[in-house]
N, C-alpha and C. Protein backbone atom coordinates (compact mmCIF):
# COMPACT_ATOMS: atom_id res chain seq x y z
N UNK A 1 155.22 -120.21 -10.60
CA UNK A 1 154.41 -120.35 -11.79
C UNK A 1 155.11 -119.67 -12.96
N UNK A 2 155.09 -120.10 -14.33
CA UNK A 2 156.13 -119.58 -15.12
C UNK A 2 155.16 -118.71 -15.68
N UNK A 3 155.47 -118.20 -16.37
CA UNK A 3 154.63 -116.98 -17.52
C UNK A 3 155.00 -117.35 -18.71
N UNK A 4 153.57 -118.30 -19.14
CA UNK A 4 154.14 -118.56 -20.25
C UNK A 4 152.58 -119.04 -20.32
N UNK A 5 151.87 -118.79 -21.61
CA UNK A 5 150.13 -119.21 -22.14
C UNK A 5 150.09 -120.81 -22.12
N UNK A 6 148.69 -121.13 -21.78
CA UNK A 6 148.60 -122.43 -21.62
C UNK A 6 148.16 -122.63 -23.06
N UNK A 7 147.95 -121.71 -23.77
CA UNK A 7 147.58 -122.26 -25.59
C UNK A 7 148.46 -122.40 -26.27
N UNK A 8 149.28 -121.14 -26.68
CA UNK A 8 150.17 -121.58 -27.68
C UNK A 8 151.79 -121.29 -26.83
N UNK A 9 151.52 -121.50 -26.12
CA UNK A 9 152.78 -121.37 -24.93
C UNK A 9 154.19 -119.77 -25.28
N UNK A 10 153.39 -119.03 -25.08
CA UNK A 10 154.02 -117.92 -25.75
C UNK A 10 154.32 -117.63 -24.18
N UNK A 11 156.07 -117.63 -23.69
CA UNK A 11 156.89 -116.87 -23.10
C UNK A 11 157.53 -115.89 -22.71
N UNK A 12 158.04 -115.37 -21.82
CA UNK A 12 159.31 -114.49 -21.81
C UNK A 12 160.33 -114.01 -22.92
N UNK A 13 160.56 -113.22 -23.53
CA UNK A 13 161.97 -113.54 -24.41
C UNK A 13 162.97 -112.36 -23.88
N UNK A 14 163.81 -112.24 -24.12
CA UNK A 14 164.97 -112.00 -23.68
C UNK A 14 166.15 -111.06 -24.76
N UNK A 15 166.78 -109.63 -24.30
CA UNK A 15 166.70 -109.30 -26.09
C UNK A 15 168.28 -108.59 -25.13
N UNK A 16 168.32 -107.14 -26.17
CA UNK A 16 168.87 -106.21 -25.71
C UNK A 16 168.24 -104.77 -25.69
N UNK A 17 168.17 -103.96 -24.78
CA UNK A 17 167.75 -102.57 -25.06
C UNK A 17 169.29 -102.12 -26.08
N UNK A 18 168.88 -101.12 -26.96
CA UNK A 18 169.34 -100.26 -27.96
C UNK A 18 169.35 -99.01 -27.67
N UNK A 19 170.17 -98.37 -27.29
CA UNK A 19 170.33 -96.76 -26.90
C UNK A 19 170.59 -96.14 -28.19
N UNK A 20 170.73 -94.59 -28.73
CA UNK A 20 170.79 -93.86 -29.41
C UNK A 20 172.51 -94.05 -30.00
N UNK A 21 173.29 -94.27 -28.64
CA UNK A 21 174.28 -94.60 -28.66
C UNK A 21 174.94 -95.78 -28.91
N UNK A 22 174.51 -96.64 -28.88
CA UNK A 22 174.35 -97.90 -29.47
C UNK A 22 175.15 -98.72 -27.43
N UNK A 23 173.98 -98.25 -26.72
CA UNK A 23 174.82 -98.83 -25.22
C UNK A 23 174.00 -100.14 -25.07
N UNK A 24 174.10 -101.44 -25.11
CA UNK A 24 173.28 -102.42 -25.01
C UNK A 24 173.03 -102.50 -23.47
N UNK A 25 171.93 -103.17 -22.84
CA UNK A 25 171.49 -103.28 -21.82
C UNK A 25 170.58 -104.47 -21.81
N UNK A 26 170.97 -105.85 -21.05
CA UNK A 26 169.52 -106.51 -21.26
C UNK A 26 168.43 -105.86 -20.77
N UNK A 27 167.15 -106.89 -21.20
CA UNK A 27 165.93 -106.62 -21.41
C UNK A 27 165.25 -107.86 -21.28
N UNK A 28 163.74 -107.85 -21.02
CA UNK A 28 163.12 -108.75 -21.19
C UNK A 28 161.52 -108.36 -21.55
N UNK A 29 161.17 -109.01 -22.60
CA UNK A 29 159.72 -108.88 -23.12
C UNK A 29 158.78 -109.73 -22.43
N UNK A 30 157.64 -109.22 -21.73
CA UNK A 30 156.85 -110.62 -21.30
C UNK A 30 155.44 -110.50 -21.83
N UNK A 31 155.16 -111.53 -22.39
CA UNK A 31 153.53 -111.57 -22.63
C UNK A 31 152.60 -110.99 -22.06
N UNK A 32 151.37 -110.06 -22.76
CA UNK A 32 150.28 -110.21 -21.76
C UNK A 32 149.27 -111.40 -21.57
N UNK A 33 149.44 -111.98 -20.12
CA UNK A 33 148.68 -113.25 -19.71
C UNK A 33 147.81 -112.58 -18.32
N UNK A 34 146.57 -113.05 -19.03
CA UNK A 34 145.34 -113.26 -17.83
C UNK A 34 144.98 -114.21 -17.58
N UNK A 35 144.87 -114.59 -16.00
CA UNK A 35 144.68 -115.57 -15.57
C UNK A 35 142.86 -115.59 -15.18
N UNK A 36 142.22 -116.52 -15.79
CA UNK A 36 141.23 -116.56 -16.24
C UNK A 36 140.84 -118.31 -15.89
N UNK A 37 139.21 -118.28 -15.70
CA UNK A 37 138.75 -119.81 -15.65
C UNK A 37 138.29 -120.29 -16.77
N UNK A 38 138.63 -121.22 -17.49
CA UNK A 38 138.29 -121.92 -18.45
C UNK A 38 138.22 -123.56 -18.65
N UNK A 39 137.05 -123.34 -19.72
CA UNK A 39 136.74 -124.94 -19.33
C UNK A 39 137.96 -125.63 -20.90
N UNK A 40 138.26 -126.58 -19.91
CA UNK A 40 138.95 -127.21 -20.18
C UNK A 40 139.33 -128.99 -19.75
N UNK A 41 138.85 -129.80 -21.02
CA UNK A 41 138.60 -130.84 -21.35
C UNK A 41 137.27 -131.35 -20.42
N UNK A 42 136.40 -130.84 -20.51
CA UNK A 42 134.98 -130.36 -20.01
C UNK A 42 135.03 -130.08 -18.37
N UNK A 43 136.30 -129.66 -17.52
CA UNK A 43 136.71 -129.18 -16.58
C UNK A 43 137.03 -127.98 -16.16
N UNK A 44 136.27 -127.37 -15.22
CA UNK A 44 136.21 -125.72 -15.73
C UNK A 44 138.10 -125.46 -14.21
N UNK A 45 138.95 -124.70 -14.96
CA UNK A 45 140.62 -124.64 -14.50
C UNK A 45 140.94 -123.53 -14.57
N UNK A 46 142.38 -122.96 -13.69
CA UNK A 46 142.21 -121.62 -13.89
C UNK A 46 143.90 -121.55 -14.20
N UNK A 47 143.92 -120.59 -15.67
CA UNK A 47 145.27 -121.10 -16.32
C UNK A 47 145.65 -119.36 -17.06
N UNK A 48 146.70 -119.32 -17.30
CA UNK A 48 147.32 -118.59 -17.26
C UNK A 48 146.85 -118.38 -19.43
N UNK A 49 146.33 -117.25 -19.65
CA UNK A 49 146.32 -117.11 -21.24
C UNK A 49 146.61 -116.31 -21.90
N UNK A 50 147.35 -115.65 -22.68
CA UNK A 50 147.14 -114.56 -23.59
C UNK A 50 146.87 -114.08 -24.10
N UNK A 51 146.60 -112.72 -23.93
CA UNK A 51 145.23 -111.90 -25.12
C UNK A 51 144.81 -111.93 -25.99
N UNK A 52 146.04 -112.31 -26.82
CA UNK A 52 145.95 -112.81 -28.49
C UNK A 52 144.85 -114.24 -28.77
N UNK A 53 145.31 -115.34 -27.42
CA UNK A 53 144.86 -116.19 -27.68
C UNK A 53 143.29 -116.49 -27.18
N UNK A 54 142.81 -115.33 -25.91
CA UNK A 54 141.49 -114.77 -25.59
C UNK A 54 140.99 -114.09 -26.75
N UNK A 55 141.15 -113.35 -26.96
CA UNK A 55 140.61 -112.66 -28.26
C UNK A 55 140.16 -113.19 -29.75
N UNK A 56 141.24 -114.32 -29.87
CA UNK A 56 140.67 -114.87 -30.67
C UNK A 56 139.83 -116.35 -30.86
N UNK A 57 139.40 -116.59 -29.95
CA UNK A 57 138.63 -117.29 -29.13
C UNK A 57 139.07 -118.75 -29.03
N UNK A 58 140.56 -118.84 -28.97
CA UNK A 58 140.63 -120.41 -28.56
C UNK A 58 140.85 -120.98 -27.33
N UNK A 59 140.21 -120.14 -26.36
CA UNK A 59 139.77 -120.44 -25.17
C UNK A 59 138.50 -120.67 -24.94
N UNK A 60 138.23 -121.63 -24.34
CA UNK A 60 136.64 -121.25 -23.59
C UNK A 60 136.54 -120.76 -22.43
N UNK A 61 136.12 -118.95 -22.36
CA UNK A 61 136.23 -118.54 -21.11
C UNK A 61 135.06 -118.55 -20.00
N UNK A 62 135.17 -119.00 -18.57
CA UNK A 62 133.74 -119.19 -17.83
C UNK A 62 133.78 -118.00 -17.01
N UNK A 63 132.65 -117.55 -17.18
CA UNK A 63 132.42 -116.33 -16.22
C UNK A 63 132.16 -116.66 -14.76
């Protein structure tokens, strides 16, 4: 299963850590995604979302 929001499909990204020293090291940033039931296209599914996109309510979440 990838990690990546079923709303606005916000992913993984991929950078460098930055030391004091300037020592690069990859890195990787990952979304926070809760996997949560929501109705969806009047089908209640259980999909992977992000907080941003819970919070601001363009999910419909089913308890």
């Amino acid at each position: 299963m990838a990690k990546e929001c079923a709303v606005c499909a916000k992913k993984v990204k991929s950078g460098f850590q930055v030391s004091h020293s300037h020592i690069r090291t990859h890195r990787t940033w990952a979304p926070n995604l809760q996997r949560v039931k929501a109705d969806i296209d009047g089908k209640i599914k259980r999909v992977n979302v992000c907080t941003r996109c819970l919070k601001a309510g363009k999910v419909k979440r089913v308890i």
